[in-house]
Protein backbone atom coordinates (compact mmCIF):
# COMPACT_ATOMS: atom_id res chain seq x y z
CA UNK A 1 73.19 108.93 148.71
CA UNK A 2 73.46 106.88 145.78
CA UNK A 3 70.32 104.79 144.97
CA UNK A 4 70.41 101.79 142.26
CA UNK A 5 66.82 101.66 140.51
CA UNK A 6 65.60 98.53 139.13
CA UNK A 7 62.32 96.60 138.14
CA UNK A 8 60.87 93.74 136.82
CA UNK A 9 58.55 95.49 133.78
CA UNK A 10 61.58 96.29 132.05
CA UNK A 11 63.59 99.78 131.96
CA UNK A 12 61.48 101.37 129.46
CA UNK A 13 58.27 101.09 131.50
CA UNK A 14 56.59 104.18 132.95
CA UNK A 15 56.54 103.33 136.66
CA UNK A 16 60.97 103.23 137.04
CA UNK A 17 61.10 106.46 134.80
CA UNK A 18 58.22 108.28 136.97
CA UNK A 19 60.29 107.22 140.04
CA UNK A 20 63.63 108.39 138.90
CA UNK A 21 62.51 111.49 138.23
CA UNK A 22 60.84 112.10 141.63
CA UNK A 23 64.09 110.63 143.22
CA UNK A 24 66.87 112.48 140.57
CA UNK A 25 66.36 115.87 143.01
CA UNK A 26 67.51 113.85 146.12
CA UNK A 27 69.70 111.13 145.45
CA UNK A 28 72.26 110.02 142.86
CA UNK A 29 70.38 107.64 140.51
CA UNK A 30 71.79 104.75 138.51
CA UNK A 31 69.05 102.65 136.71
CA UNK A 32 69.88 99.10 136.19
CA UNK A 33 66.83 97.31 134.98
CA UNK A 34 65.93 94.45 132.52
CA UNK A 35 65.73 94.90 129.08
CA UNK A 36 62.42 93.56 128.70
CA UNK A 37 59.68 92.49 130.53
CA UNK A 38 60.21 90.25 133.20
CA UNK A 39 57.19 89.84 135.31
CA UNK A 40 56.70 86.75 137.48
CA UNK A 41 60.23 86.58 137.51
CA UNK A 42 60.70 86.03 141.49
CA UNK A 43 64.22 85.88 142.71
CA UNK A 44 65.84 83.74 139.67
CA UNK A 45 69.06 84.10 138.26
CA UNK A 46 70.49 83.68 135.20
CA UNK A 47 72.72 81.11 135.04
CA UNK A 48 73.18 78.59 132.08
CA UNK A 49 74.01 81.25 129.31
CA UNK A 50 75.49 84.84 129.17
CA UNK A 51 73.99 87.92 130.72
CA UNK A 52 74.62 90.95 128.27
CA UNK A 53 74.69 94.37 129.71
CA UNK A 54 74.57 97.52 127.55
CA UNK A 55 74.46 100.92 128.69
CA UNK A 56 71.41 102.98 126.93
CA UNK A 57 70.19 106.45 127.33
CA UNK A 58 66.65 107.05 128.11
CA UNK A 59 65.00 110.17 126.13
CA UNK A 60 63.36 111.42 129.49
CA UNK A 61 66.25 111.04 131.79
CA UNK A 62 69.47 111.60 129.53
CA UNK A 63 71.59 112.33 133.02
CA UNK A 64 71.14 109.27 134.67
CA UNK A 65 73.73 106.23 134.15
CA UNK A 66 71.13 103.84 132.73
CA UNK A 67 71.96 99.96 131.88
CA UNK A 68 70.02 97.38 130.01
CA UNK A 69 70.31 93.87 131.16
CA UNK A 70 69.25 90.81 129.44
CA UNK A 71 68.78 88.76 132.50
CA UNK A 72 66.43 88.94 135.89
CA UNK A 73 65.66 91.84 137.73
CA UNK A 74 67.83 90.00 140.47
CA UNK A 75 70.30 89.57 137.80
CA UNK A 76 70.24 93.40 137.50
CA UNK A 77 70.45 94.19 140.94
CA UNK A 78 73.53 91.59 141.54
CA UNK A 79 75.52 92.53 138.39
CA UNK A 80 74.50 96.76 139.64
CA UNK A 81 75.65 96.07 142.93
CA UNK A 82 78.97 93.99 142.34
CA UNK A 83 79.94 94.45 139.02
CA UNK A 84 79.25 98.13 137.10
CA UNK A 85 81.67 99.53 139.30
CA UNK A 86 79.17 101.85 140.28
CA UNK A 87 78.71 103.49 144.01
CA UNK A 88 75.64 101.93 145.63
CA UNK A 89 73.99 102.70 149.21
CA UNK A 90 70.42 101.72 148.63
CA UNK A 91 68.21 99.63 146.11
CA UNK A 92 64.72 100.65 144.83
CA UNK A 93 62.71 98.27 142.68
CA UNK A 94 59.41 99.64 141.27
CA UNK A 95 57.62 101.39 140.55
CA UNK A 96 55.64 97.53 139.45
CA UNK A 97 52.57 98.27 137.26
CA UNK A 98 50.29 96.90 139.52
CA UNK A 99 50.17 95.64 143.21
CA UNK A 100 52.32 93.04 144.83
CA UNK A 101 50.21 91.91 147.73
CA UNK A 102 49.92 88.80 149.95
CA UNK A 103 51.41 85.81 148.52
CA UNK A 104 52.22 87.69 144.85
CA UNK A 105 55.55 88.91 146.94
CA UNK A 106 56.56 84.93 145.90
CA UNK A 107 56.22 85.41 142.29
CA UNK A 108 57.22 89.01 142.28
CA UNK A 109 60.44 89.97 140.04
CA UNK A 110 59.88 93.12 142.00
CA UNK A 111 60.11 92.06 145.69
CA UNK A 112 63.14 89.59 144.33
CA UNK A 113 65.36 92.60 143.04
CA UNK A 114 64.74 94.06 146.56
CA UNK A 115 65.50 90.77 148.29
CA UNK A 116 68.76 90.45 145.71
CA UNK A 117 69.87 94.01 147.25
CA UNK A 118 69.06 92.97 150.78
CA UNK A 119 71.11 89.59 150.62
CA UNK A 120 73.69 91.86 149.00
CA UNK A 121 73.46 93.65 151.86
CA UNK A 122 72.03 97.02 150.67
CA UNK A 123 69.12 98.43 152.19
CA UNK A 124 66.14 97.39 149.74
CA UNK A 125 62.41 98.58 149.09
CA UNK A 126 60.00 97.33 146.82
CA UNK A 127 57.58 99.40 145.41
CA UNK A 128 54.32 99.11 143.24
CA UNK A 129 51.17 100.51 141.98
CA UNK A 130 47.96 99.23 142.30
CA UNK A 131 45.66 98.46 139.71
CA UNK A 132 47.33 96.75 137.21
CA UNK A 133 47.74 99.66 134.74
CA UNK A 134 48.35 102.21 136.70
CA UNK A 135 48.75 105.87 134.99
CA UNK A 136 49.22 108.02 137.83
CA UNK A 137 52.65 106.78 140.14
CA UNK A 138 52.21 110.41 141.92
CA UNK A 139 51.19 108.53 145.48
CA UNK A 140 53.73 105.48 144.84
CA UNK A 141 57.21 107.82 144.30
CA UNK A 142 56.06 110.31 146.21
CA UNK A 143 55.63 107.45 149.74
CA UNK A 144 59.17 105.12 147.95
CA UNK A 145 60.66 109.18 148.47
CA UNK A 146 59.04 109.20 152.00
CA UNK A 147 59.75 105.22 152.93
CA UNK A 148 63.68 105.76 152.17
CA UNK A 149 64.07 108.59 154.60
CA UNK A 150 62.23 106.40 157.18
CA UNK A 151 64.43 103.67 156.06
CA UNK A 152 67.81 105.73 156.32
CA UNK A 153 66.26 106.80 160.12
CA UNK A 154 65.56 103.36 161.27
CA UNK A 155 67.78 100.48 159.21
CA UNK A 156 66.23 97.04 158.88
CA UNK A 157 67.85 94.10 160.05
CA UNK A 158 69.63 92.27 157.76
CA UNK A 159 67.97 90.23 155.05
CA UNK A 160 64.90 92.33 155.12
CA UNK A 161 63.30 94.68 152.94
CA UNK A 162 59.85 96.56 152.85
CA UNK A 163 57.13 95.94 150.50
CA UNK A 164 55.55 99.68 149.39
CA UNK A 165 51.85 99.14 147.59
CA UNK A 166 50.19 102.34 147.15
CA UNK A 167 46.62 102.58 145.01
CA UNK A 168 46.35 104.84 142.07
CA UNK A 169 44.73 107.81 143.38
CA UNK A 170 45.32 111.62 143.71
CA UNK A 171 47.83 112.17 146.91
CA UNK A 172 45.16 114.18 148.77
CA UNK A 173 42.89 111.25 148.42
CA UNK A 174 45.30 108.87 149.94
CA UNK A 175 44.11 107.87 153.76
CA UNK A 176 47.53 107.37 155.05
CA UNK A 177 50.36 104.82 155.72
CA UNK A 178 49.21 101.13 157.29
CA UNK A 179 51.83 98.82 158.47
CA UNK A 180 50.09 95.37 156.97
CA UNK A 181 50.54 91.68 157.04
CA UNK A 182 50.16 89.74 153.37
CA UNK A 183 46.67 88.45 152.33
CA UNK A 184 46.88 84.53 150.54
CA UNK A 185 46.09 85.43 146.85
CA UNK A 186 43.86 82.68 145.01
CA UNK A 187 43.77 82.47 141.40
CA UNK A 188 41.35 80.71 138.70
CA UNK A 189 43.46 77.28 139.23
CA UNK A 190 42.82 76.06 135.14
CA UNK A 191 45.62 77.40 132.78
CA UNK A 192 43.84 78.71 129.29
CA UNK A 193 44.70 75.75 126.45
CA UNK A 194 44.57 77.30 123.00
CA UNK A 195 45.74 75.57 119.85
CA UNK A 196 48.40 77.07 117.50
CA UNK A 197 48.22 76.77 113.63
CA UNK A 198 50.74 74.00 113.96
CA UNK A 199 48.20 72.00 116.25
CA UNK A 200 50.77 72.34 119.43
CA UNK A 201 49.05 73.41 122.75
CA UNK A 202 49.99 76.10 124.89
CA UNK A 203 48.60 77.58 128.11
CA UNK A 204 48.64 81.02 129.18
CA UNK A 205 48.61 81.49 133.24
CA UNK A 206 45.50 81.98 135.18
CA UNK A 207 45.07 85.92 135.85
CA UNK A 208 41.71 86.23 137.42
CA UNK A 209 42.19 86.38 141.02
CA UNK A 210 39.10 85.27 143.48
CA UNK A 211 40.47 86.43 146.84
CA UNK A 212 38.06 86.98 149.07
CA UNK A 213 39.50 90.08 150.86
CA UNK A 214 40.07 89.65 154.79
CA UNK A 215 37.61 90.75 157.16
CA UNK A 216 41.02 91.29 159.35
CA UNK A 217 41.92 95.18 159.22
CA UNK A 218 45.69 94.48 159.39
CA UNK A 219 45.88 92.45 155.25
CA UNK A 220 47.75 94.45 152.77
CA UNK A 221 44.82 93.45 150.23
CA UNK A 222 42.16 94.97 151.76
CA UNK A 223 44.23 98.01 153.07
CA UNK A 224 45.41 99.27 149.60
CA UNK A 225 41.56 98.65 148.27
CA UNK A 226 40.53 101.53 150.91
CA UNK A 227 42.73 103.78 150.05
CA UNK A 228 45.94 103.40 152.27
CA UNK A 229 49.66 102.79 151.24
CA UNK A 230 50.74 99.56 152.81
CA UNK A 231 54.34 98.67 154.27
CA UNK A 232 55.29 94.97 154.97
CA UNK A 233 58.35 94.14 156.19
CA UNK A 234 59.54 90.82 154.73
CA UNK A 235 62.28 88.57 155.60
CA UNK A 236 64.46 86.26 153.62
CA UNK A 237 64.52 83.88 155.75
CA UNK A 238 60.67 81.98 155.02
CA UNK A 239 61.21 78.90 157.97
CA UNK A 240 58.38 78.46 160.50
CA UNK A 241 60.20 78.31 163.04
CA UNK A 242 56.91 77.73 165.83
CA UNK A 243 56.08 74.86 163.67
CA UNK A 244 59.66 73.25 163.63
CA UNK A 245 59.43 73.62 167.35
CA UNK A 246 56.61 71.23 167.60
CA UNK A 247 57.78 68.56 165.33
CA UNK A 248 59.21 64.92 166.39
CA UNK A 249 61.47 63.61 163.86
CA UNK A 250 62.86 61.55 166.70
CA UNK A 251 62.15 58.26 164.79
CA UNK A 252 64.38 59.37 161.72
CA UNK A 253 66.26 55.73 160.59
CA UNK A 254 67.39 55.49 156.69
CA UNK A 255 67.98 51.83 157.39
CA UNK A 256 64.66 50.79 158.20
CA UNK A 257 62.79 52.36 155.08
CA UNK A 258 62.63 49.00 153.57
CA UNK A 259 59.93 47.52 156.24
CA UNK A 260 57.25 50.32 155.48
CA UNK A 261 55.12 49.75 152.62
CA UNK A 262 54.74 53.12 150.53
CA UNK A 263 51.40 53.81 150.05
């Protein structure tokens, strides 16, 4: 099977190296990842200037095809998939340094590779490593290495992909696999201000998270803090549908705006 490996920390991070090698004994690897780092990226594309692609050689894995992409990691994953001219049956993004859990997957250049190969219509996992500087990826490749199988067994539906999150810890300290739903992540709300010498302001994002893990047993969050590797199937499709269900729009008349007084 031919696998296409991407990420969003770039293709000279440690977590998409550690992977390939754990995956280069069972599948034919092609790494197609950005050429810098690209966190918080989500699912954007490139598309008001040029996406270069060059094709590198990693020191640690001079045998796999590997590509450098100035763009997304869902730029990586659509220009791997449709335009290399390379044979691809499945996408892997990861391994992330650090966890994608909860409401992260929205931010997550990581889940949005995955989601690029799923709307591609590859079969797609996401995989990352939880804290945020993780060393050891041993867990994290070795359940991606496990998840594919189960993947290639049972296919998804279309337009889905699963979310891996595995903790940093020795493989015979992991508890085992829980299926898990996605925990709302809160953040410090404030942006930093600082100053430069020029006397412009900039901001740098709020990073200290204050969720308040769930007391439910079934949250991705709290799962991966005890120990387990988490699997979350996600969808592309985001509508709440039992909600639309409920709602009266009945009353909908463009003409009549003009009487209301906007408040």
């Amino acid at each position: 099977m031919n696998l296409l490996l991407s990420n969003d920390d770039g293709i000279y991070a440690a977590g998409i190296r550690f992977l390939a090698q754990e995956l280069k004994n069972h599948y034919n690897i092609t790494i197609v990842a950005p050429e810098s780092q690209k966190s918080g990226a989500s699912h954007s594309l490139t598309c008001i200037k040029p996406v270069r692609v060059r094709q590198i050689t990693l020191p640690e894995l001079p045998d796999i095809p590997s590509y450098a992409v100035e763009g997304t990691p869902a730029d990586c994953v659509r220009i791997g998939c449709t335009s290399l001219e390379i044979p691809v049956d499945f996408v892997v993004s990861g391994i992330n340094h650090g966890a994608n859990l909860g409401s992260d997957v929205l931010y997550s250049g990581t889940v949005g590779a995955a989601m690029e190969g799923a709307l591609i219509g590859k079969p797609a996992l996401a995989v990352s490593c939880y804290p945020i500087q993780p060393v050891d990826f041993s867990a994290a490749s070795r359940a991606a290495l496990w998840t594919i199988e189960y993947m290639r067994r049972n296919p998804l539906p279309q337009g889905m992909i699963l979310n891996l999150n595995a903790p940093e810890l020795p493989i015979s300290e992991i508890k085992g696999l829980r299926l898990a739903g996605l925990e709302l992540q809160k953040y410090e709300e404030l942006h930093a201000q600082f100053e430069d010498p020029f006397g412009a302001r900039y901001f740098w994002a709020p990073l200290g998270k204050i969720t308040e893990p769930s007391k439910l047993d079934y949250t991705d969050e709290r799962c991966v803090q005890e120990g387990y590797v988490t699997l979350t199937p996600i969808h592309y499709d985001i509508a709440c549908y039992s909600y639309m269900e409920s709602m009266d729009v009945s009353g909908f008349n463009l003409s009549e705006l003009y009487r209301y007084k906007v408040e």
